[in-house]
C-alpha atoms as a PDB file:
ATOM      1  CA  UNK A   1      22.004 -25.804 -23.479  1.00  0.00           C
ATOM      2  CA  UNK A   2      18.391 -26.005 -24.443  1.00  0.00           C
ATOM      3  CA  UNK A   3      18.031 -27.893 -21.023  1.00  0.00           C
ATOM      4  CA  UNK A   4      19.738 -25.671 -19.111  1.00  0.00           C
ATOM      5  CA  UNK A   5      17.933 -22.698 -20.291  1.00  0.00           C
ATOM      6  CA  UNK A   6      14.417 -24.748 -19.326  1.00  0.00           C
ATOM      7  CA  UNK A   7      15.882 -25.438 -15.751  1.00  0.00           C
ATOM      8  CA  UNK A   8      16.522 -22.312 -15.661  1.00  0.00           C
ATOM      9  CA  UNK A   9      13.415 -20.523 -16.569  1.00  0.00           C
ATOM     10  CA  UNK A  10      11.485 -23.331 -14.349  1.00  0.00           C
ATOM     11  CA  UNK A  11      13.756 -21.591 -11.433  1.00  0.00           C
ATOM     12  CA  UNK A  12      13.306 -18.243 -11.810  1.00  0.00           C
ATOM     13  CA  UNK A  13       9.783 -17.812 -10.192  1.00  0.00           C
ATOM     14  CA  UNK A  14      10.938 -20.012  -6.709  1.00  0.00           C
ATOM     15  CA  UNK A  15      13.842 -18.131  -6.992  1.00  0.00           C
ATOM     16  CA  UNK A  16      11.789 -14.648  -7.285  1.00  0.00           C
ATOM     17  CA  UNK A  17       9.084 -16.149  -4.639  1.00  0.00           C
ATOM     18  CA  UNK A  18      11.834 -17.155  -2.104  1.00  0.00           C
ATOM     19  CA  UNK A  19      13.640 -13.164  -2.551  1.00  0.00           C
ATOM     20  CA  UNK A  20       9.863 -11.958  -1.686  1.00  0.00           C
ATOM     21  CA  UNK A  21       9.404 -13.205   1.001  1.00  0.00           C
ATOM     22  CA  UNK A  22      13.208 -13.248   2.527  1.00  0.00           C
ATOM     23  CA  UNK A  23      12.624  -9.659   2.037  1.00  0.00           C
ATOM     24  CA  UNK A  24       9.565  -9.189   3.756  1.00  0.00           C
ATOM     25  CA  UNK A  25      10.593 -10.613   6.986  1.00  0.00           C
ATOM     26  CA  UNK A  26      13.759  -8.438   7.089  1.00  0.00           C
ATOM     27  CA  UNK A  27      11.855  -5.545   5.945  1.00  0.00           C
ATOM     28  CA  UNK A  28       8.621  -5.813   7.679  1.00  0.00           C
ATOM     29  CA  UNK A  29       9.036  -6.097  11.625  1.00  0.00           C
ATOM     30  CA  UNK A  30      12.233  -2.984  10.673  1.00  0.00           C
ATOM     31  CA  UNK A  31       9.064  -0.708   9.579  1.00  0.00           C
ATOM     32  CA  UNK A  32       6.776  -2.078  11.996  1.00  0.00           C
ATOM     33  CA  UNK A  33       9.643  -0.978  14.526  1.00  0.00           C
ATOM     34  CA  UNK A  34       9.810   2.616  13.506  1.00  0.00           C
ATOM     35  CA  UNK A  35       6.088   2.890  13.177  1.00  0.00           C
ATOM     36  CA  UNK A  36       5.703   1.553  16.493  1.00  0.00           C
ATOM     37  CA  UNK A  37       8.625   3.341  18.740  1.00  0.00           C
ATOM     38  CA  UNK A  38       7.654   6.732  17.107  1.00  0.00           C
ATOM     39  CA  UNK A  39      10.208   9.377  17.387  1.00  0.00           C
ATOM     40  CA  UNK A  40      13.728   9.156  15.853  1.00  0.00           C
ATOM     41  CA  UNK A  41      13.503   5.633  14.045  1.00  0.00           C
ATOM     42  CA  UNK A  42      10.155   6.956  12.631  1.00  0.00           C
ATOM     43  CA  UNK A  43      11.507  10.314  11.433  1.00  0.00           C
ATOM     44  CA  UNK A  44      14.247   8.312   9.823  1.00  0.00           C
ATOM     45  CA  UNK A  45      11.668   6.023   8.089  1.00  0.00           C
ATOM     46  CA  UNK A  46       9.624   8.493   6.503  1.00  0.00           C
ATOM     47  CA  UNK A  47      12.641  10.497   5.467  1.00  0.00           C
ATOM     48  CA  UNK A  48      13.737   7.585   3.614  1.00  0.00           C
ATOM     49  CA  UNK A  49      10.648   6.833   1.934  1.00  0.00           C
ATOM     50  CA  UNK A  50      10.332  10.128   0.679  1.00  0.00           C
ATOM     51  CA  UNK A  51      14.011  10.637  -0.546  1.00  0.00           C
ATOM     52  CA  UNK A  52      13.284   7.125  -2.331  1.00  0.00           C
ATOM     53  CA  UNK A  53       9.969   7.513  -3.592  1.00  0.00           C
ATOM     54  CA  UNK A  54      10.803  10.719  -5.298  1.00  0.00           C
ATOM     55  CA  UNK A  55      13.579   9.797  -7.343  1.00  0.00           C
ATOM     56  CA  UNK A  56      11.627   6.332  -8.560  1.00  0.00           C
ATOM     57  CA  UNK A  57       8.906   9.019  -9.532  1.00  0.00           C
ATOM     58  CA  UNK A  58      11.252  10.666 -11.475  1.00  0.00           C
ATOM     59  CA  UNK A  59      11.823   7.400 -12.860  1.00  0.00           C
ATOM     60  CA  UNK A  60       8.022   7.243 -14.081  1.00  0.00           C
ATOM     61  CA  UNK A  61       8.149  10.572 -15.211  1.00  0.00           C
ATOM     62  CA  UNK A  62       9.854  10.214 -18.311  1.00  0.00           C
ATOM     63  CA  UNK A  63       8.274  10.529 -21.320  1.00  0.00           C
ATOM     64  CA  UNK A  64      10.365  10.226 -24.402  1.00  0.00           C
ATOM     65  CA  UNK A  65      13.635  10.351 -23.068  1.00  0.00           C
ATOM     66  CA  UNK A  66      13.007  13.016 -20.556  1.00  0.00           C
ATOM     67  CA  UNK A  67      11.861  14.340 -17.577  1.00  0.00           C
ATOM     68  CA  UNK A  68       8.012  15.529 -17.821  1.00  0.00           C
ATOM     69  CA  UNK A  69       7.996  18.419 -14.960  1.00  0.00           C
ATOM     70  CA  UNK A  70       5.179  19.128 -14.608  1.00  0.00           C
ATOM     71  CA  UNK A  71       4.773  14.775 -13.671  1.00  0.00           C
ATOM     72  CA  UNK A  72       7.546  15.454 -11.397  1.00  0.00           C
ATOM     73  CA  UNK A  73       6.164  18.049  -9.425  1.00  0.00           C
ATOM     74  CA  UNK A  74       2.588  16.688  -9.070  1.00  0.00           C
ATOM     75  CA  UNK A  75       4.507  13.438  -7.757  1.00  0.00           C
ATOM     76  CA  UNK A  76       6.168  15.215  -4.993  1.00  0.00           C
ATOM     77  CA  UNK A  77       3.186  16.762  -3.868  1.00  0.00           C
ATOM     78  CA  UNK A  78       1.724  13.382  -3.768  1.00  0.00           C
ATOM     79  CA  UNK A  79       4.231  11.882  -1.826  1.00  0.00           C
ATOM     80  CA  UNK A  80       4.626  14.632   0.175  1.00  0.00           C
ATOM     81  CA  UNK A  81       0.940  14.755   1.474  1.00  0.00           C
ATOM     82  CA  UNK A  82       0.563  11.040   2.115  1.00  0.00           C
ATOM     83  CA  UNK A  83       3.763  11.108   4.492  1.00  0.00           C
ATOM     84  CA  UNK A  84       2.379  13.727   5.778  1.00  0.00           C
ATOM     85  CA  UNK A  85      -0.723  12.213   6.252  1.00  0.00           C
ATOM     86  CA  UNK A  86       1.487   9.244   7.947  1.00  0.00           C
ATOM     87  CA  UNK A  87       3.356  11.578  10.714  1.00  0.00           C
ATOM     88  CA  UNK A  88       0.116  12.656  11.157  1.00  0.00           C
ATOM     89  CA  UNK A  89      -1.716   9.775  12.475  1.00  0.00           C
ATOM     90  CA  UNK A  90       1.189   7.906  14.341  1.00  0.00           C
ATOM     91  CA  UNK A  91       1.009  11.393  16.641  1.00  0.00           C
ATOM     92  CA  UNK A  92      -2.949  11.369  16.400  1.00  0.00           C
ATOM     93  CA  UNK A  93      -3.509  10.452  20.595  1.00  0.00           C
ATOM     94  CA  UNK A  94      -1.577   7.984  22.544  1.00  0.00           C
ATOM     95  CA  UNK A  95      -3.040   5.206  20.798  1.00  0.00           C
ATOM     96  CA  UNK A  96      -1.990   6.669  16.900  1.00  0.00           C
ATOM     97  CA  UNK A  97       0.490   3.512  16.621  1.00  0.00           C
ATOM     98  CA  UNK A  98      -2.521   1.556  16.836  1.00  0.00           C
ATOM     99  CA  UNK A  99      -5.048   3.770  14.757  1.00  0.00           C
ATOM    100  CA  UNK A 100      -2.621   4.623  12.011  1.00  0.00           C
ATOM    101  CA  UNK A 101      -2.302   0.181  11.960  1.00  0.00           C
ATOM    102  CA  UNK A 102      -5.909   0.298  10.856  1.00  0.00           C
ATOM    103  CA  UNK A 103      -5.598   1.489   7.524  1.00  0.00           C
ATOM    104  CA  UNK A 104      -2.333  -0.744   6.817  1.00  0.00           C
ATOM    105  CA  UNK A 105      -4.122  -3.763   7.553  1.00  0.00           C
ATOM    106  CA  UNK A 106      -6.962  -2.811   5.700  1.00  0.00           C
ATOM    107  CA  UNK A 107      -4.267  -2.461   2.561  1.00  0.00           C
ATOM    108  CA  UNK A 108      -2.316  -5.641   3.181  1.00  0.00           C
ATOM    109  CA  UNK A 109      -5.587  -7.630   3.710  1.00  0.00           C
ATOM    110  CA  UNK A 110      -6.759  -6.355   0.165  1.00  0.00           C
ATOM    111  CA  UNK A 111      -3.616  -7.016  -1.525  1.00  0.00           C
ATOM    112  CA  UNK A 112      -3.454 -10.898  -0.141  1.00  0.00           C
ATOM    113  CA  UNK A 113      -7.041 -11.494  -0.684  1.00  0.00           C
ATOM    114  CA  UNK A 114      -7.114  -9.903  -4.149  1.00  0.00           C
ATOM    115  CA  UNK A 115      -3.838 -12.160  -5.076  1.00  0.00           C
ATOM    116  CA  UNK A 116      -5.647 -14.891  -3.792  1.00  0.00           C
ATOM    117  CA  UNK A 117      -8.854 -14.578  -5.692  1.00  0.00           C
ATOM    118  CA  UNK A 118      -7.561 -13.369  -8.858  1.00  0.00           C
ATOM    119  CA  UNK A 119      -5.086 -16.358  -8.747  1.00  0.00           C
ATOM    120  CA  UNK A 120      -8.048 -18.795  -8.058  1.00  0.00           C
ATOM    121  CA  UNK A 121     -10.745 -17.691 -10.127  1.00  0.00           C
ATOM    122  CA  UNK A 122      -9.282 -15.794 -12.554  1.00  0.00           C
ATOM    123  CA  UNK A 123     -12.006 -13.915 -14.625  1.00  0.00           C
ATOM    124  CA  UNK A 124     -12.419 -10.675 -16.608  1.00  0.00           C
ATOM    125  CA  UNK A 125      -9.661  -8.075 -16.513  1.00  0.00           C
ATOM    126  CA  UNK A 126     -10.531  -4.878 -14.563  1.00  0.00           C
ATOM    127  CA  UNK A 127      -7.778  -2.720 -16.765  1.00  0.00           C
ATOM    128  CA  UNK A 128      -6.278  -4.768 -19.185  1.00  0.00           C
ATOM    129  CA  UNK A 129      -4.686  -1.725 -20.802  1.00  0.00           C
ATOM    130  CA  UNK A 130      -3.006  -0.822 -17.229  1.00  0.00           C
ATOM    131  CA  UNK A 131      -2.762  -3.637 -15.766  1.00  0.00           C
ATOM    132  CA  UNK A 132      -3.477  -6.944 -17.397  1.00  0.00           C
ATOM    133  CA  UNK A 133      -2.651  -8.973 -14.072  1.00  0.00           C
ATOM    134  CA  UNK A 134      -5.632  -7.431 -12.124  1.00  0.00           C
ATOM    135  CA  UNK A 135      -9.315  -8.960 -12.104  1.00  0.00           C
ATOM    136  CA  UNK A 136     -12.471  -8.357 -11.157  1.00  0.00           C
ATOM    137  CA  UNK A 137     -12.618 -11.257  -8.830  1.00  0.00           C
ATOM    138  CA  UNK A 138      -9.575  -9.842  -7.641  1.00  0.00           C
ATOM    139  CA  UNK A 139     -11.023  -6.785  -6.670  1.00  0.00           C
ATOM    140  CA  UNK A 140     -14.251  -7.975  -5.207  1.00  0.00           C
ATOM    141  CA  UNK A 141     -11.814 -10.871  -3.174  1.00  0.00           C
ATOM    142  CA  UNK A 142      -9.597  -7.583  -1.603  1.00  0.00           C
ATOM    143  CA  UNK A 143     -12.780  -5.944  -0.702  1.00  0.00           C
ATOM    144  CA  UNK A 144     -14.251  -8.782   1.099  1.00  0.00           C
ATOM    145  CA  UNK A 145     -10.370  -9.694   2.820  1.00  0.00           C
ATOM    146  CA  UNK A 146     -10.333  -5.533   4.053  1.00  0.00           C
ATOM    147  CA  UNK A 147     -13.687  -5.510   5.763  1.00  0.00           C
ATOM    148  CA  UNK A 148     -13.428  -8.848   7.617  1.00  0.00           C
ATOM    149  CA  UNK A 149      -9.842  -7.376   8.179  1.00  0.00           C
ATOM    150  CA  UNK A 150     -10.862  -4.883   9.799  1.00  0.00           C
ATOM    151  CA  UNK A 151     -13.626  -5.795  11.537  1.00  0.00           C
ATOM    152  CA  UNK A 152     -11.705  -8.301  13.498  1.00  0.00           C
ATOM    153  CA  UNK A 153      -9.064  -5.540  14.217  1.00  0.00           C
ATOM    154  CA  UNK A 154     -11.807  -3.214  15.828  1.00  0.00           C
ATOM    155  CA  UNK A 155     -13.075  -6.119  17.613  1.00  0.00           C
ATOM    156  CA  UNK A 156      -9.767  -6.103  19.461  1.00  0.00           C
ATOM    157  CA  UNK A 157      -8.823  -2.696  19.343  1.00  0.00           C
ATOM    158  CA  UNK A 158     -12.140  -2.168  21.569  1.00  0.00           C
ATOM    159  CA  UNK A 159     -10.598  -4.167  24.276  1.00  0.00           C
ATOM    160  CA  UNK A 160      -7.089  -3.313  24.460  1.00  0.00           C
ATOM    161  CA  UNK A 161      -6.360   0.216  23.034  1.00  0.00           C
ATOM    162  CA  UNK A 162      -8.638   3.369  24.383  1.00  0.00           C
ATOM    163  CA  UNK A 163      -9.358   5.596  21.563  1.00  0.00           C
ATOM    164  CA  UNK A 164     -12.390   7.748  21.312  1.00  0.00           C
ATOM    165  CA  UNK A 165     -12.493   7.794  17.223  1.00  0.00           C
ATOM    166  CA  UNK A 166     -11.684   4.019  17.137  1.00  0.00           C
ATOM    167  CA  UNK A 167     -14.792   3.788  19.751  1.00  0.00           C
ATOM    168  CA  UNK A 168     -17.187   5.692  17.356  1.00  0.00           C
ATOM    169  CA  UNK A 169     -16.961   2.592  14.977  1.00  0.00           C
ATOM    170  CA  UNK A 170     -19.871   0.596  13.903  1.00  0.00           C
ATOM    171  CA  UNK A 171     -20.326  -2.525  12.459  1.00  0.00           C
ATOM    172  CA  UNK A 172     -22.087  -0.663   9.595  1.00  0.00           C
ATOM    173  CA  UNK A 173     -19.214   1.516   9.216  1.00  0.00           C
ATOM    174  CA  UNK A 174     -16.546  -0.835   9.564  1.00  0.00           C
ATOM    175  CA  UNK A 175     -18.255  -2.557   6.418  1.00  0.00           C
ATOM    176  CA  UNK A 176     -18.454   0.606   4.531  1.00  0.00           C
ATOM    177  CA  UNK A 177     -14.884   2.165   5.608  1.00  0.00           C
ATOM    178  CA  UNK A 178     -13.168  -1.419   4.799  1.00  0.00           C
ATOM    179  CA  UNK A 179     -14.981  -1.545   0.970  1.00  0.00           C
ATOM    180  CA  UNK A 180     -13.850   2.172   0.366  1.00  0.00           C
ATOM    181  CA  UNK A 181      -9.911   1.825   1.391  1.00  0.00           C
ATOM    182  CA  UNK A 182      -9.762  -1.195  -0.407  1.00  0.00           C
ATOM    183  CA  UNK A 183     -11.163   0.128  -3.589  1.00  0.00           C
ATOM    184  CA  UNK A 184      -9.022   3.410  -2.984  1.00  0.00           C
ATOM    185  CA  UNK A 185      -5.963   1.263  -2.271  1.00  0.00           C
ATOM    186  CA  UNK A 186      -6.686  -0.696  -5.654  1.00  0.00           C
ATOM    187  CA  UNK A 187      -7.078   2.992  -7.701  1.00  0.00           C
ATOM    188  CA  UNK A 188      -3.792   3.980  -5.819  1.00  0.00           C
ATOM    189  CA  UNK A 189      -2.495   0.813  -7.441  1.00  0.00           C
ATOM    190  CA  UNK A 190      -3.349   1.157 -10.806  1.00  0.00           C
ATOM    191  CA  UNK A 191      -2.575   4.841 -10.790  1.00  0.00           C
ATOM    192  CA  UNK A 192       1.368   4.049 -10.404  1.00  0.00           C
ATOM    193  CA  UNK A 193       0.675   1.230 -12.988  1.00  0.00           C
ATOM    194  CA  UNK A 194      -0.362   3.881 -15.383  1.00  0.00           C
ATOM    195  CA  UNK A 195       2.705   5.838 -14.889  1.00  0.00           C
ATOM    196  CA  UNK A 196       4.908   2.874 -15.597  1.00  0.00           C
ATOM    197  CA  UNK A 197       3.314   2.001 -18.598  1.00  0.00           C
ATOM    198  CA  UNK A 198       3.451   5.248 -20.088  1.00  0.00           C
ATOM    199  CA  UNK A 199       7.246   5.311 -18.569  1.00  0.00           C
ATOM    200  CA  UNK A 200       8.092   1.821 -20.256  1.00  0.00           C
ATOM    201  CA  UNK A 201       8.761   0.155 -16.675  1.00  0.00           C
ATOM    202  CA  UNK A 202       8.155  -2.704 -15.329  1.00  0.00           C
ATOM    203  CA  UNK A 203       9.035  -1.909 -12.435  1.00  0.00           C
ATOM    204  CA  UNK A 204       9.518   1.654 -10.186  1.00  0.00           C
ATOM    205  CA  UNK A 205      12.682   0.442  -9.126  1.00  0.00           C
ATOM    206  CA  UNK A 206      15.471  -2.668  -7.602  1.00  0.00           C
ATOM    207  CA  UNK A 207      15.785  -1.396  -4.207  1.00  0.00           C
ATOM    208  CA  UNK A 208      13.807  -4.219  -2.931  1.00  0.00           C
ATOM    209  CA  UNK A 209      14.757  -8.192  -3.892  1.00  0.00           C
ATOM    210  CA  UNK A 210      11.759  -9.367  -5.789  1.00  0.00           C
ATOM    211  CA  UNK A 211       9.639  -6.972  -4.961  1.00  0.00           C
ATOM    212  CA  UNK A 212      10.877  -4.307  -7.344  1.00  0.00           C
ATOM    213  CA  UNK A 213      10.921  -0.552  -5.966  1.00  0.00           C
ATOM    214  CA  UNK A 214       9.809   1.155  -2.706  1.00  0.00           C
ATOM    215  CA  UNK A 215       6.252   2.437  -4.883  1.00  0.00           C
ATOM    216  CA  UNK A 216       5.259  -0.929  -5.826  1.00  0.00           C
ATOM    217  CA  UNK A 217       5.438  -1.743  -2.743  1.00  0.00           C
ATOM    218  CA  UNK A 218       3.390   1.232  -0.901  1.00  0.00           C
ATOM    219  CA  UNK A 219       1.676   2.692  -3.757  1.00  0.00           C
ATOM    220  CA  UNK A 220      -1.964   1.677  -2.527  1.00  0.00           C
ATOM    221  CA  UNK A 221      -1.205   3.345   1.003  1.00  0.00           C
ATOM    222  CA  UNK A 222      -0.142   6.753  -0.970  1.00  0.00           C
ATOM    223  CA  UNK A 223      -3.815   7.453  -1.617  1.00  0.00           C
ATOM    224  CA  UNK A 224      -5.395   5.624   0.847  1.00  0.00           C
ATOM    225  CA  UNK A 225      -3.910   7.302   3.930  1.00  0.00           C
ATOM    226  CA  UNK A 226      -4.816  10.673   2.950  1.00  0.00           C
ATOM    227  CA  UNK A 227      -8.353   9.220   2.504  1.00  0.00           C
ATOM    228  CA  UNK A 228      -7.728   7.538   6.089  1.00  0.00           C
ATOM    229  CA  UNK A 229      -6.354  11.183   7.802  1.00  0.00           C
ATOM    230  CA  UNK A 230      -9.874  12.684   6.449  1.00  0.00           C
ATOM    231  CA  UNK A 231     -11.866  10.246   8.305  1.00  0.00           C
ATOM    232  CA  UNK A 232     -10.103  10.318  11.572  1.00  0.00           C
ATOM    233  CA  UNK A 233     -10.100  13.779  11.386  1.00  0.00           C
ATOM    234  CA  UNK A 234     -13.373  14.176  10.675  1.00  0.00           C
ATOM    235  CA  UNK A 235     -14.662  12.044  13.262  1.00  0.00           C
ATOM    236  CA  UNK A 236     -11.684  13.516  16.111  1.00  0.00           C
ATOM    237  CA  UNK A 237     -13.583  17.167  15.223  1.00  0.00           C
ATOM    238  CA  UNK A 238     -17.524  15.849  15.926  1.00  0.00           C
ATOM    239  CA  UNK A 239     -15.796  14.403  18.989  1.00  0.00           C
ATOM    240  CA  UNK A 240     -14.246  17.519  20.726  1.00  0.00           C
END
């Protein structure tokens, strides 16, 4: 038994690697889909995320056996506004596929290079308290993955998509716009591990195989798309 139960344990992370990433490739190109057609499939994609998102918020907003309301309430907003935020910039021009894209890459890029560096050099934790998995190095290694991210997406956006903001981009700002969504995306991260903690969760939810719920999953792009819509609207009103 004793050598059962070490096989088994030796298992468990391949076995929870191998459900990651057999769920991001079914997942994955299905949202890239709906972002990308627009319309219906999108409609249906946000709808989902919201009716989701809200009850594993409710989830996180228990407090001693019950429902805190106020929690509740403030986490609808929340969700609300960054879906929002979403529909907003995938109907922002003809090119809003390709500009709302930015600020996704810019996320995934800083959760894969954070990951990376965290894993590799390890370091002094950034919220031990919250957190105890995320780093310094991590952070500085997701900052520096965003901004080459997206530098080399602007590089080719500038030669295949026409988009006046997108156009307005400078190297300078590129660097500076990269460093703040990762840093956002990070705060957006810790924020929902906060609400676990206090919610005695280790995860938001099961919905996804080895990924947990639909907020682990998108809870940096909850704050940093708002962040994101400000920009692009800023910039879309000193162009017209």
């Amino acid at each position: 038994m004793p050598a059962a139960s070490a096989a088994l344990e030796a298992s468990s992370p391949m076995s929870s690697l191998v459900k990651r990433i057999l769920s991001a490739l079914v997942l994955g190109p299905l949202a890239i889909f709906a972002l990308y057609y627009g319309g219906v499939p999108f409609y249906i994609l946000v709808g989902l995320a919201f009716a989701i998102s809200v009850h594993e918020w409710s989830r996180l907003s228990v407090r001693h056996g019950r429902i805190k309301w106020s929690l509740l309430a403030a986490g609808i907003v929340y969700l609300a506004v960054a879906l929002s935020c979403l529909i907003w910039l995938r109907n922002f021009e003809a090119s809003g596929f390709f500009v709302l894209l930015y600020v996704f890459l810019a996320v995934w890029a800083c959760d894969i290079g954070a990951y990376a560096a965290g894993r590799t050099f390890g370091g002094p934790k950034m919220a031990p308290k919250i957190s105890p998995n995320k780093t310094w190095s991590g952070l500085i290694g997701g900052c520096i993955a965003a901004i080459i991210t997206v530098m080399l997406y602007d590089v080719w956006l500038s030669g295949h998509v026409e988009s006046p903001v997108t156009e307005r981009f400078s190297l300078f700002f590129q660097f500076i716009l990269g460093l703040f969504l990762s840093v956002v995306g990070q705060l957006g991260d810790l924020l929902e591990s906060s609400m676990k903690r206090h919610a005695g969760l280790k995860d938001s939810g099961s919905i996804i195989p080895g990924h947990g719920g639909l907020l682990d999953r998108i809870d940096a792009l909850l704050l940093t798309i708002p962040i994101y819509t400000l920009v692009i609207f800023y910039l879309d009103y000193l162009i017209t």
